[in-house]
N, C-alpha and C. Protein backbone atom coordinates (compact mmCIF):
# COMPACT_ATOMS: atom_id res chain seq x y z
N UNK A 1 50.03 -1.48 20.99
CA UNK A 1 50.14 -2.39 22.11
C UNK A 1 48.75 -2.53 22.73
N UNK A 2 48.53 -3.56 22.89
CA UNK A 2 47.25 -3.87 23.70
C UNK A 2 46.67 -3.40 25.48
N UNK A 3 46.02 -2.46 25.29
CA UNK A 3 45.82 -1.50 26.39
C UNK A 3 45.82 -2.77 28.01
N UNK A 4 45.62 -3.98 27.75
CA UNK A 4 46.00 -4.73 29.06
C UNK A 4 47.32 -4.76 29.21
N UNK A 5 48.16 -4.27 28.33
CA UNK A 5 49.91 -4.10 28.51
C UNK A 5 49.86 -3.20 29.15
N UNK A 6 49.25 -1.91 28.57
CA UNK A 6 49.54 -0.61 28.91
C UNK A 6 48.83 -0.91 30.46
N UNK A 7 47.58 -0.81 30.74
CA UNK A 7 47.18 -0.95 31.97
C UNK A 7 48.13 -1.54 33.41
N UNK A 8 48.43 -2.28 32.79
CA UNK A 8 49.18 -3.59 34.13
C UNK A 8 50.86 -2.66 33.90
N UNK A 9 50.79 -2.24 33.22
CA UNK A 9 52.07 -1.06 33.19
C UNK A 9 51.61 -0.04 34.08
N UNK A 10 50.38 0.18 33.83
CA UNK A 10 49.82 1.53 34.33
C UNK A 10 49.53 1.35 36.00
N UNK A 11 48.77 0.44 36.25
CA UNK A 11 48.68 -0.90 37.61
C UNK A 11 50.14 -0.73 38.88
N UNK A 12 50.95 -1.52 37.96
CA UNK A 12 52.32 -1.73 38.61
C UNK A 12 53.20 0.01 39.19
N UNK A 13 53.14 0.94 38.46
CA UNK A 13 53.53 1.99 38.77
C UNK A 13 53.05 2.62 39.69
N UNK A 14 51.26 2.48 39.50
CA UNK A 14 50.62 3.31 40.47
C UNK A 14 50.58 2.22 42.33
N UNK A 15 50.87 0.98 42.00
CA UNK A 15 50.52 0.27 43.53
C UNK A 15 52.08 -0.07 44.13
N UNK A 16 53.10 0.08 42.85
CA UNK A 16 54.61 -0.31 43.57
C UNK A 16 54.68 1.53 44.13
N UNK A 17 54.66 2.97 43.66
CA UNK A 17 55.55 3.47 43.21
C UNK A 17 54.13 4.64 44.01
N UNK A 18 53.28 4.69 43.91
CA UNK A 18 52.23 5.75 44.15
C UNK A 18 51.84 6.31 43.43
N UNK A 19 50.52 7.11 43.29
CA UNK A 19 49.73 7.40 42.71
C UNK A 19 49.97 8.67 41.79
N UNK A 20 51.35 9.55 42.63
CA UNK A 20 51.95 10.61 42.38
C UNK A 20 52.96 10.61 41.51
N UNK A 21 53.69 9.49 41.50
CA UNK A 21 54.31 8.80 40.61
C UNK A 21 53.75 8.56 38.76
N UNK A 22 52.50 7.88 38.95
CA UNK A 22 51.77 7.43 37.77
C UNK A 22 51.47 9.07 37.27
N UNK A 23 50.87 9.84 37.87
CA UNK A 23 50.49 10.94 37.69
C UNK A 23 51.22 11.63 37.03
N UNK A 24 52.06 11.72 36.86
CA UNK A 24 54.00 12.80 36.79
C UNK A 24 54.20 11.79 35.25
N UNK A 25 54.35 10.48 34.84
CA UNK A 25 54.84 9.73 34.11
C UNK A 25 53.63 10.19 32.88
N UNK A 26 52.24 10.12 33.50
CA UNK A 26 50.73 10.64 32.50
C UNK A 26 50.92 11.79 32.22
N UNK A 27 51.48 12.38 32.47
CA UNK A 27 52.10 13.91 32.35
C UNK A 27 52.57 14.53 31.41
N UNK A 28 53.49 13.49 31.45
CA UNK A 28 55.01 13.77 30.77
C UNK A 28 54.80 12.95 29.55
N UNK A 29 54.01 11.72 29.42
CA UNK A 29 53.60 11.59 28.11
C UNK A 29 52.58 11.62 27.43
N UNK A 30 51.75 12.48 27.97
CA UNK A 30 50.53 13.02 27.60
C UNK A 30 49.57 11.79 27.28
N UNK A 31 49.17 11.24 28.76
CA UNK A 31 48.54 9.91 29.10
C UNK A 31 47.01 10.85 29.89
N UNK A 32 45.71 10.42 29.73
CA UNK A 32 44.82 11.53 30.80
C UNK A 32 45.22 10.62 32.43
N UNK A 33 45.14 11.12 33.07
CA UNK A 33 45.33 10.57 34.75
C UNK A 33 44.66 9.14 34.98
N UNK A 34 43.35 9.02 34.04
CA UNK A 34 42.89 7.98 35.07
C UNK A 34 43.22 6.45 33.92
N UNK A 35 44.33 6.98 32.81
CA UNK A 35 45.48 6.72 32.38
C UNK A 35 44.83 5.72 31.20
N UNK A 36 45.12 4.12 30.69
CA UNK A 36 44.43 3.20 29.46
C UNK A 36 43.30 2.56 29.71
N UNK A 37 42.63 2.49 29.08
CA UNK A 37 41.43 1.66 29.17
C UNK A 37 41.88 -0.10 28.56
N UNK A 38 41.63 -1.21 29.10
CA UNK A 38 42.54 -2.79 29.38
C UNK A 38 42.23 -3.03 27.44
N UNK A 39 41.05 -2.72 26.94
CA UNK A 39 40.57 -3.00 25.94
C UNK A 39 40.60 -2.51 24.69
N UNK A 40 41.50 -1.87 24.60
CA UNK A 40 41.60 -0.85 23.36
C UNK A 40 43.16 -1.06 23.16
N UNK A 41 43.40 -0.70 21.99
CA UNK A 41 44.90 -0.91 21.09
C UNK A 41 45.38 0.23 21.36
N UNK A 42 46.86 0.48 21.36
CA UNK A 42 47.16 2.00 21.97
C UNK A 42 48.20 1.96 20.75
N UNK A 43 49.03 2.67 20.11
CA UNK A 43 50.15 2.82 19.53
C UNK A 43 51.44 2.71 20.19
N UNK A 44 52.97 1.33 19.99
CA UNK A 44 53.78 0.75 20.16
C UNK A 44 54.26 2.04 20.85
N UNK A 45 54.67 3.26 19.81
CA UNK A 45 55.90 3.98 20.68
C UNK A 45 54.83 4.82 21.63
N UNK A 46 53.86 4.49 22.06
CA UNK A 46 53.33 5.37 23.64
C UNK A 46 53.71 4.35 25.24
N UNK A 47 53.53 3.02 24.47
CA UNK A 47 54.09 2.17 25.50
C UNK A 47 55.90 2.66 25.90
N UNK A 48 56.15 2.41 25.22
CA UNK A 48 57.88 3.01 25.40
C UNK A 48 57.95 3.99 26.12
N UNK A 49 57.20 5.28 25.83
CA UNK A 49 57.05 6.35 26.37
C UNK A 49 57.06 6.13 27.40
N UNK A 50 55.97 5.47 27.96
CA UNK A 50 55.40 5.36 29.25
C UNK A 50 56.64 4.69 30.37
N UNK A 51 56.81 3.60 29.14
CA UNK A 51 58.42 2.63 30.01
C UNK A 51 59.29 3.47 30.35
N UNK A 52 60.18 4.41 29.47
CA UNK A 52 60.99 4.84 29.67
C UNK A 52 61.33 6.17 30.45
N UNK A 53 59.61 7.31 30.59
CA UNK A 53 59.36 8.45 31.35
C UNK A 53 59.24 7.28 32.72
N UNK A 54 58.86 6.22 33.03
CA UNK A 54 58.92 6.19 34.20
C UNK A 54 60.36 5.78 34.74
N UNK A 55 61.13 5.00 34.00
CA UNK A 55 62.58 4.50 34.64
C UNK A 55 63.67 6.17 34.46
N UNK A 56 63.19 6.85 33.64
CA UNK A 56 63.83 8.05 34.03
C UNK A 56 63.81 8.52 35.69
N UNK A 57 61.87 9.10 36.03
CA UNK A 57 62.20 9.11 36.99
C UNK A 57 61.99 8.14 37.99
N UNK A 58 62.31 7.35 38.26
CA UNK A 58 62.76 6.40 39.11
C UNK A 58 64.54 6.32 39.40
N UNK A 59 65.06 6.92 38.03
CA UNK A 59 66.37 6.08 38.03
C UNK A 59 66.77 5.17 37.68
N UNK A 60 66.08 4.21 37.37
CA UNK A 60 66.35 3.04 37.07
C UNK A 60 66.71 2.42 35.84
N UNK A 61 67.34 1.35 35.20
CA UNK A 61 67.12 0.78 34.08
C UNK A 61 66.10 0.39 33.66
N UNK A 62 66.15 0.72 32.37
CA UNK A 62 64.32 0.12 31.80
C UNK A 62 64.42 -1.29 31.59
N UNK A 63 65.15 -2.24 31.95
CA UNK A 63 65.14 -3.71 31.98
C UNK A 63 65.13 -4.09 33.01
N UNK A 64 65.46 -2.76 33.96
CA UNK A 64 65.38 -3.45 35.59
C UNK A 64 64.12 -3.46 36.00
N UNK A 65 63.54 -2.22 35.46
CA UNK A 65 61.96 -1.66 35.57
C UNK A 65 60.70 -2.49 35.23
N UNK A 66 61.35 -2.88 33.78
CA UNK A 66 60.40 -4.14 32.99
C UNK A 66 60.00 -5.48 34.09
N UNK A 67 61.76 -5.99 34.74
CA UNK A 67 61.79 -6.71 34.98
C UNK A 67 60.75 -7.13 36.53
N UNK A 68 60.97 -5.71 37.29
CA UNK A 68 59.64 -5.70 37.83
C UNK A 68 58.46 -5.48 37.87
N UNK A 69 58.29 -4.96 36.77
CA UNK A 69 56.92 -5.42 36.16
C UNK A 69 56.52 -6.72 36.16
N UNK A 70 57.84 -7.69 35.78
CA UNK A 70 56.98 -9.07 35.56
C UNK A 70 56.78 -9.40 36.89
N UNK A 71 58.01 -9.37 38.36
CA UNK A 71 57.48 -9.73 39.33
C UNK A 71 56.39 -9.10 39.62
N UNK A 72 55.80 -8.39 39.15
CA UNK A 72 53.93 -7.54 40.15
C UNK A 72 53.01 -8.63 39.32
N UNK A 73 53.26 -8.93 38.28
CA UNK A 73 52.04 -9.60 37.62
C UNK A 73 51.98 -10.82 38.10
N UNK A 74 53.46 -11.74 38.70
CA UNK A 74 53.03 -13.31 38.86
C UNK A 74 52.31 -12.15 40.74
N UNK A 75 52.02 -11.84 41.33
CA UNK A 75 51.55 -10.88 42.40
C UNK A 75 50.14 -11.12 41.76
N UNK A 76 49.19 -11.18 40.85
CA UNK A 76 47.85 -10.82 40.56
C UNK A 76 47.65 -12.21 40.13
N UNK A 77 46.48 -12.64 41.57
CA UNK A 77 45.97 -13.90 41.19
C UNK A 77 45.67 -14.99 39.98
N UNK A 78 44.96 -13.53 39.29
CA UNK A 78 44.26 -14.64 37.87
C UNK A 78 45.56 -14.96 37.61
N UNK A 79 46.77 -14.07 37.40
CA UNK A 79 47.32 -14.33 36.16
C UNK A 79 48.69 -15.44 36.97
N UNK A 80 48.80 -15.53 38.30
CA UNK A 80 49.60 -16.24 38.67
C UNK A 80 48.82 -17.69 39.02
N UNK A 81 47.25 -17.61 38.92
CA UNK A 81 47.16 -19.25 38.87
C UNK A 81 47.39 -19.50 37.21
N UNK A 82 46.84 -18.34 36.31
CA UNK A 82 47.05 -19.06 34.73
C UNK A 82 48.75 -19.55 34.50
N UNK A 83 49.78 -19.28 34.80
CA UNK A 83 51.05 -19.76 34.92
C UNK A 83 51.11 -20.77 35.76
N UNK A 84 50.33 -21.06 36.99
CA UNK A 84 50.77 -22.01 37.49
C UNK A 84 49.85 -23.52 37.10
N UNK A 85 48.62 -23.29 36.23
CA UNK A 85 48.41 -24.43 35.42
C UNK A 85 49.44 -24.65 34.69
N UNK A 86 50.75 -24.52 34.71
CA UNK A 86 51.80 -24.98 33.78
C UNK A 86 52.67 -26.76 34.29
N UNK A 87 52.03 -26.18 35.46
CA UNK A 87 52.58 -28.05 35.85
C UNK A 87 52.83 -27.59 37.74
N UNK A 88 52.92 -28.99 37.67
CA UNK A 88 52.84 -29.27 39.36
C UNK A 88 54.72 -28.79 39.79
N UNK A 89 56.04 -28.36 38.99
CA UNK A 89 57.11 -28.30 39.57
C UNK A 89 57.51 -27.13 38.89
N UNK A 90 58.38 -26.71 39.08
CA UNK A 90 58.89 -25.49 38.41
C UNK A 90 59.70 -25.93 36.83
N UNK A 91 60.44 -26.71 37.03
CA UNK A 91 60.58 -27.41 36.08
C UNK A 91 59.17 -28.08 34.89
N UNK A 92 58.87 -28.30 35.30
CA UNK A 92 57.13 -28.88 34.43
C UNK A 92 56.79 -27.19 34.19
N UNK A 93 56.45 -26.22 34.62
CA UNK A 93 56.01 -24.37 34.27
C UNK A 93 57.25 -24.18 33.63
N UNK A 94 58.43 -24.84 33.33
CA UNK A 94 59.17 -23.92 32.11
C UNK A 94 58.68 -24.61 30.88
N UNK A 95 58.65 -26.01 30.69
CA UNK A 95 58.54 -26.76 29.74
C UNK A 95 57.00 -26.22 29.81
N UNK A 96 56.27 -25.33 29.74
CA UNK A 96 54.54 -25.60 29.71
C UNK A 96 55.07 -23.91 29.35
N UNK A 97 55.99 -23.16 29.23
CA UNK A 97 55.99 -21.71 28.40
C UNK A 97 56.05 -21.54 27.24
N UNK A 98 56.16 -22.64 26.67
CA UNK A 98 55.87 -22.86 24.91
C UNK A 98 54.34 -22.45 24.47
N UNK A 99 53.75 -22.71 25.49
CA UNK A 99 52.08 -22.81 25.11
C UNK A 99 51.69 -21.54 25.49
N UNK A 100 52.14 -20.94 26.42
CA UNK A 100 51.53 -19.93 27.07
C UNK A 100 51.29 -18.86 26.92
N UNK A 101 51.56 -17.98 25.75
CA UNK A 101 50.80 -17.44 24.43
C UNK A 101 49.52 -17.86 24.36
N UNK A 102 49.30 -18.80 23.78
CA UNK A 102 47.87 -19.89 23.06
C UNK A 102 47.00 -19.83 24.41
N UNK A 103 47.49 -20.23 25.48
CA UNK A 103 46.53 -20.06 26.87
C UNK A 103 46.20 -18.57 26.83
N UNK A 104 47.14 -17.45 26.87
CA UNK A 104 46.57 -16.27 26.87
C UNK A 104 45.74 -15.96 26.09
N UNK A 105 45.75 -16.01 25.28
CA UNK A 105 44.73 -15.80 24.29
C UNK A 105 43.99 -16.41 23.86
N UNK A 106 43.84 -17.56 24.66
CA UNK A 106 42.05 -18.38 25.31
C UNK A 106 41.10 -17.06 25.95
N UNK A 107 42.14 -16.28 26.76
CA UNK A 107 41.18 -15.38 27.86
C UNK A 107 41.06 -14.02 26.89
N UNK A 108 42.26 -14.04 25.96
CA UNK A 108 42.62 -12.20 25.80
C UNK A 108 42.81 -12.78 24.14
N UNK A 109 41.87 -12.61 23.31
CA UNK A 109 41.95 -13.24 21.40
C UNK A 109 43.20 -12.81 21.20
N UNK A 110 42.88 -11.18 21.48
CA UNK A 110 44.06 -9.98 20.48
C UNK A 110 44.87 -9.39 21.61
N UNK A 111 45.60 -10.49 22.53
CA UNK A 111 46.45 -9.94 22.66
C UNK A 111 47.52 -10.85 22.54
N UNK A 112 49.10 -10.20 22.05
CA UNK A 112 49.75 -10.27 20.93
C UNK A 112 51.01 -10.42 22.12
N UNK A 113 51.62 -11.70 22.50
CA UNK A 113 52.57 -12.10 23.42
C UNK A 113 53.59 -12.52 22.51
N UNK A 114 55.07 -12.48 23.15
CA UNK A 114 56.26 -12.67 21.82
C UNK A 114 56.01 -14.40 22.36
N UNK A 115 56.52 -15.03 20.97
CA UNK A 115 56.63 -16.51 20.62
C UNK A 115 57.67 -16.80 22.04
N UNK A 116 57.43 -17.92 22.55
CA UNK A 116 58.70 -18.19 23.46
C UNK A 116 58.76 -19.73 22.91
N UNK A 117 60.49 -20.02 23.46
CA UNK A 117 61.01 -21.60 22.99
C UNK A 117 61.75 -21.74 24.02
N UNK A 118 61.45 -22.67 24.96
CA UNK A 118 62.47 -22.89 25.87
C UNK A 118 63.23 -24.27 25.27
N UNK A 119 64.58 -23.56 25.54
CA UNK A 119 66.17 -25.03 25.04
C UNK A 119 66.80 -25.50 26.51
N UNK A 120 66.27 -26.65 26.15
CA UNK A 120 67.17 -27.70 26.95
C UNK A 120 68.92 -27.35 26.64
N UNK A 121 69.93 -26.54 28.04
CA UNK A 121 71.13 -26.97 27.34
C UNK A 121 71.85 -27.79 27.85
N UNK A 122 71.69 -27.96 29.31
CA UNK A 122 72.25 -29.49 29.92
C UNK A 122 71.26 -29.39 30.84
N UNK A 123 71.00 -30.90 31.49
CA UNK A 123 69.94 -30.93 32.82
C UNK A 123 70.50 -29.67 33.52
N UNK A 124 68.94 -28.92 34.16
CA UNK A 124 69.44 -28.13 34.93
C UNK A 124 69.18 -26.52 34.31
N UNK A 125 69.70 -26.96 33.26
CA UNK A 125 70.16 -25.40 32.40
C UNK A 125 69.01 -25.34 31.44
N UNK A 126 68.85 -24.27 31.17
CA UNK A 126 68.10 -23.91 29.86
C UNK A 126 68.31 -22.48 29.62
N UNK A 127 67.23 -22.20 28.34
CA UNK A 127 67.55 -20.71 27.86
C UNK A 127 66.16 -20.84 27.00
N UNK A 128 65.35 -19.11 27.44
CA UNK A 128 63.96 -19.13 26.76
C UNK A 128 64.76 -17.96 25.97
N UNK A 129 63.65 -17.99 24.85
CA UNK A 129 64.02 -16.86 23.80
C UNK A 129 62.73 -16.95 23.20
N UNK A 130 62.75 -15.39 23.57
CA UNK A 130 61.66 -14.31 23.16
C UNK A 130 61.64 -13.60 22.15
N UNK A 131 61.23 -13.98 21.42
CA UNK A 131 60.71 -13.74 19.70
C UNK A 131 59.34 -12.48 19.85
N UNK A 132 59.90 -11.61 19.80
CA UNK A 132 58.75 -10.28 19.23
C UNK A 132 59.89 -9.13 18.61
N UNK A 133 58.47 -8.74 17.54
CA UNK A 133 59.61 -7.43 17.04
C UNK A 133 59.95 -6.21 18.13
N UNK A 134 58.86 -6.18 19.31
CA UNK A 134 58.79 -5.60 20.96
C UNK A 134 60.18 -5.80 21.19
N UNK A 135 61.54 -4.77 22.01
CA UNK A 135 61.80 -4.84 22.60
C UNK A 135 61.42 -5.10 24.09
N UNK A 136 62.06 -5.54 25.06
CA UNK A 136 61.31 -5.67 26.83
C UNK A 136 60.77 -6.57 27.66
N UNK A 137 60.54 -7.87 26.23
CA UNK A 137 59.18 -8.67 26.82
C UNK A 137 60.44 -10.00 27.48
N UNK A 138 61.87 -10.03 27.04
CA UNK A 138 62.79 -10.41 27.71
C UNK A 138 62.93 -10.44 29.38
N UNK A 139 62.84 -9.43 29.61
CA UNK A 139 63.55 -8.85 30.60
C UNK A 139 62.08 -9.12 31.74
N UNK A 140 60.73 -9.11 30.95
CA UNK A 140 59.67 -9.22 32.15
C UNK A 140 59.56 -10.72 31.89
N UNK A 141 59.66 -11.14 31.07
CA UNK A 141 59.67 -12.53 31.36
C UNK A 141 61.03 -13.02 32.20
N UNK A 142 62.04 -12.39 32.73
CA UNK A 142 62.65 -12.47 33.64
C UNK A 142 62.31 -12.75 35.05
N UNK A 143 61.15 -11.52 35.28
CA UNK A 143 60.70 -11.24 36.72
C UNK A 143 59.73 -12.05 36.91
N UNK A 144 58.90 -12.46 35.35
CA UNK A 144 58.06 -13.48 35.94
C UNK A 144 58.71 -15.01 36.19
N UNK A 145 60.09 -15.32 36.12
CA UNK A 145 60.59 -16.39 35.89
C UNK A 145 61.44 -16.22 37.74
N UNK A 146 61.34 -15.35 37.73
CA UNK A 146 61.69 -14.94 38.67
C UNK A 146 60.88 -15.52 40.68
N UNK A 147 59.96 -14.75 40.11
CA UNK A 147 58.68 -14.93 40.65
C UNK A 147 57.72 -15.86 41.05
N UNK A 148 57.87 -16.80 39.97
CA UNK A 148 57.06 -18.20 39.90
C UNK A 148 58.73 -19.06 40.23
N UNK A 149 59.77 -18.86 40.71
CA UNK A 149 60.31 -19.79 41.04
C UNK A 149 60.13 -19.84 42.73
N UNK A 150 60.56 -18.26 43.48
CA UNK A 150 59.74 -18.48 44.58
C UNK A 150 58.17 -19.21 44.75
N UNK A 151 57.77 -18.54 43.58
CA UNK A 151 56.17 -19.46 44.06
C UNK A 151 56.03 -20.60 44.07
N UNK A 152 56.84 -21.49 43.72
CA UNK A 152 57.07 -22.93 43.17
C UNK A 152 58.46 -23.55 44.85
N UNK A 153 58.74 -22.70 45.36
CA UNK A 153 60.06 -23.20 46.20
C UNK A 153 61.34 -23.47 45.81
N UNK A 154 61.66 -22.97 44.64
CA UNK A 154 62.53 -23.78 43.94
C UNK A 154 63.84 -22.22 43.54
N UNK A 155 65.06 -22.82 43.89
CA UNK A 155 65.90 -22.09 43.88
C UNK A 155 66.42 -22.04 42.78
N UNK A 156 66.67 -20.76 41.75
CA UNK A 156 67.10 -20.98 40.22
C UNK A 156 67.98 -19.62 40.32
N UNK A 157 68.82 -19.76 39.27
CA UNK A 157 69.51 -18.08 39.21
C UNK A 157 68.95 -17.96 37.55
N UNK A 158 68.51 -16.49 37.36
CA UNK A 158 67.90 -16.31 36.30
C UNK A 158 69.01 -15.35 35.83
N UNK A 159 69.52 -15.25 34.79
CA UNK A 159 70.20 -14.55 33.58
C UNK A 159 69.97 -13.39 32.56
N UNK A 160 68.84 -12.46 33.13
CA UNK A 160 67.87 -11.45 31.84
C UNK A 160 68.83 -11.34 30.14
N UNK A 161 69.87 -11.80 30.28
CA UNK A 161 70.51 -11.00 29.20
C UNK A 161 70.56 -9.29 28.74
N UNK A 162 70.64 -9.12 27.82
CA UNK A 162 71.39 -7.52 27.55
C UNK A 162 69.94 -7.11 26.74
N UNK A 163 69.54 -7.12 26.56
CA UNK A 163 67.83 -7.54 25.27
C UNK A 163 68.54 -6.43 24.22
N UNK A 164 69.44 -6.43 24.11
CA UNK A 164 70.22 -5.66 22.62
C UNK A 164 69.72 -6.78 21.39
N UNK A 165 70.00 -8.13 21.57
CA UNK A 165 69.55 -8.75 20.66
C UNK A 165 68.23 -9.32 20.30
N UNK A 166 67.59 -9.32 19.08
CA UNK A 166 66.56 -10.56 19.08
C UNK A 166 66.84 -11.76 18.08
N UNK A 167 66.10 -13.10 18.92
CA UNK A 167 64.83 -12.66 19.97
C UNK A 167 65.81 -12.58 21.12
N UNK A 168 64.95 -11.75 22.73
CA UNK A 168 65.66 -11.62 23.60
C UNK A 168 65.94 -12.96 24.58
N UNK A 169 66.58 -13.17 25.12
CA UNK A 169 66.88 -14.80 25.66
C UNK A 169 67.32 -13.99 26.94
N UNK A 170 66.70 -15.49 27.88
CA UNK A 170 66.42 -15.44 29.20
C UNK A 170 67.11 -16.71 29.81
N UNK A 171 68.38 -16.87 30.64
CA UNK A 171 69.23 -17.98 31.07
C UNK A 171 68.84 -18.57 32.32
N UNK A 172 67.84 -19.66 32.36
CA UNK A 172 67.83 -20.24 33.48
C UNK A 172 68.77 -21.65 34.13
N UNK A 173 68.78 -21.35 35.57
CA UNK A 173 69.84 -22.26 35.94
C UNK A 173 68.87 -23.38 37.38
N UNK A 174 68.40 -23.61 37.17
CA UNK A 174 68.09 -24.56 37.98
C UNK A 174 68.61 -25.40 39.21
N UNK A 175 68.80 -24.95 40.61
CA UNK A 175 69.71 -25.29 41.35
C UNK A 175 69.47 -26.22 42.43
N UNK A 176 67.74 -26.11 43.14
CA UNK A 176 67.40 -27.10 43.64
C UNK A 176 65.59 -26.73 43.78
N UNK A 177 64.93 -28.12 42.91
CA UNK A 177 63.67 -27.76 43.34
C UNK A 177 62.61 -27.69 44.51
N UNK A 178 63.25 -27.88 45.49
CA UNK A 178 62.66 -28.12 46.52
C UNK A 178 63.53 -27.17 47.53
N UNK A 179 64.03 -26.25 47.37
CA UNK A 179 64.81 -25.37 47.85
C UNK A 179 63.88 -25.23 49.44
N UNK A 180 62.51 -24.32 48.74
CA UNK A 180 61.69 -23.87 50.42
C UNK A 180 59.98 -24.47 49.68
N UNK A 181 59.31 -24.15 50.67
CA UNK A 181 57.99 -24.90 50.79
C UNK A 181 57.25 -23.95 49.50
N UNK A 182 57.53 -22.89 49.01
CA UNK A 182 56.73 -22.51 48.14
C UNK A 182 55.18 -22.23 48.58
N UNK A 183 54.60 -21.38 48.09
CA UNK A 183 52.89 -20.75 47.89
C UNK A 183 52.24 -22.16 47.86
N UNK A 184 51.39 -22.26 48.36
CA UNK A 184 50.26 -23.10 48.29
C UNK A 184 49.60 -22.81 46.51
N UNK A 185 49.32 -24.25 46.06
CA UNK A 185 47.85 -24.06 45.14
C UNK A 185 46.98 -25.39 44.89
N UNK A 186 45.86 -25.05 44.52
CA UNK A 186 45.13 -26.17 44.20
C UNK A 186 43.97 -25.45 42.72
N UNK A 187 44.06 -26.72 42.42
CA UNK A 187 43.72 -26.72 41.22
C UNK A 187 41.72 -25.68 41.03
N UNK A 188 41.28 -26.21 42.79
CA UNK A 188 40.18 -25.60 42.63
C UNK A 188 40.19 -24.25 43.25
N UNK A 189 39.54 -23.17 42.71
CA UNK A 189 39.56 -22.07 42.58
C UNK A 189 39.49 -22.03 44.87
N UNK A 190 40.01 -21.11 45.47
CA UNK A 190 39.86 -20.87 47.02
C UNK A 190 37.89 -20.28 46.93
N UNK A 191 37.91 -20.84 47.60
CA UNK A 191 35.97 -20.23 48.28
C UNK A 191 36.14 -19.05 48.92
N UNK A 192 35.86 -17.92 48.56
CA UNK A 192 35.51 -16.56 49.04
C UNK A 192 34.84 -17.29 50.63
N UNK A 193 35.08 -16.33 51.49
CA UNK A 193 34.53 -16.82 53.24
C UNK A 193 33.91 -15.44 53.61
């Protein structure tokens, strides 16, 4: 897995959860403390490790866990304006997740995102499906679907599915786009003051 997985794994634990937290999880899977470096390839089952020593202790489901993972990342600027070049509506950013692989890896060559296809199934409705041999990437593309609908104003009920199957599929329902005023953006970067 590509150590910017592991990191923003590593990220999300230590700024949702504390530092004591990350510490205990590096521990337990024999991670050093000051934990991945963004740029280096790590081996598939250490990521797991890491997923699953932390939803142990937390408690939690590791799809619930994943799933907030994805909400912390649309949370980190770069990567929530690179999603929101997907279009001016929330609707226009689902139809623009086909590409968004190929955009990532404008910024990141080798890093290795599951294929997504979003299906039209009636206005309104759709369903993305997440194509990697990765279990997980379902369930955070949940939170980021999640996430960017608040950021967008737009009221949707999202569906994670069971991610027992692949690819994992993600049920969106589309209910009103103009629900609340949504995050501000503009296309030009904000001026540091």
């Amino acid at each position: 897995m590509h150590g910017l997985v592991n990191r923003s794994i590593q990220c999300f634990l230590r700024d949702t959860y504390g530092g004591d937290l990350w510490a205990a999880v590096a521990a337990e899977v024999g991670v050093a403390p000051e934990g991945f470096e963004a740029l280096m390839q790590y081996d598939d089952p250490l990521t797991d490790a890491v997923v699953d020593a932390a939803a142990r202790q937390l408690g939690k489901q590791r799809e619930a866990l994943l799933e907030d993972v994805g909400i912390y990342l649309v949370s980190l600027e770069p990567l929530r304006r690179l999603l929101r070049f997907g279009g001016a509506s929330y609707e226009d950013f689902l139809h623009s997740l086909d590409e968004l692989p190929d955009r990532a890896r404008l910024a990141v060559p080798d890093l290795d995102l599951p294929d997504l296809t979003l299906q039209a199934i009636v206005p309104g409705r759709f369903r993305l499906d997440c194509s990697s041999p990765r279990p997980g990437f379902g369930a955070v593309f949940a939170g980021i679907l999640r996430a960017m609908a608040d950021d967008y104003g737009a009221l949707v009920l999202i569906d994670a599915g069971s991610g027992a199957a692949l690819p994992e599929t993600v049920g969106i329902e589309l209910l009103d786009t103009a629900f609340s005023a949504g995050r501000g953006f503009d296309l030009a970067r904000p001026e540091a003051i």
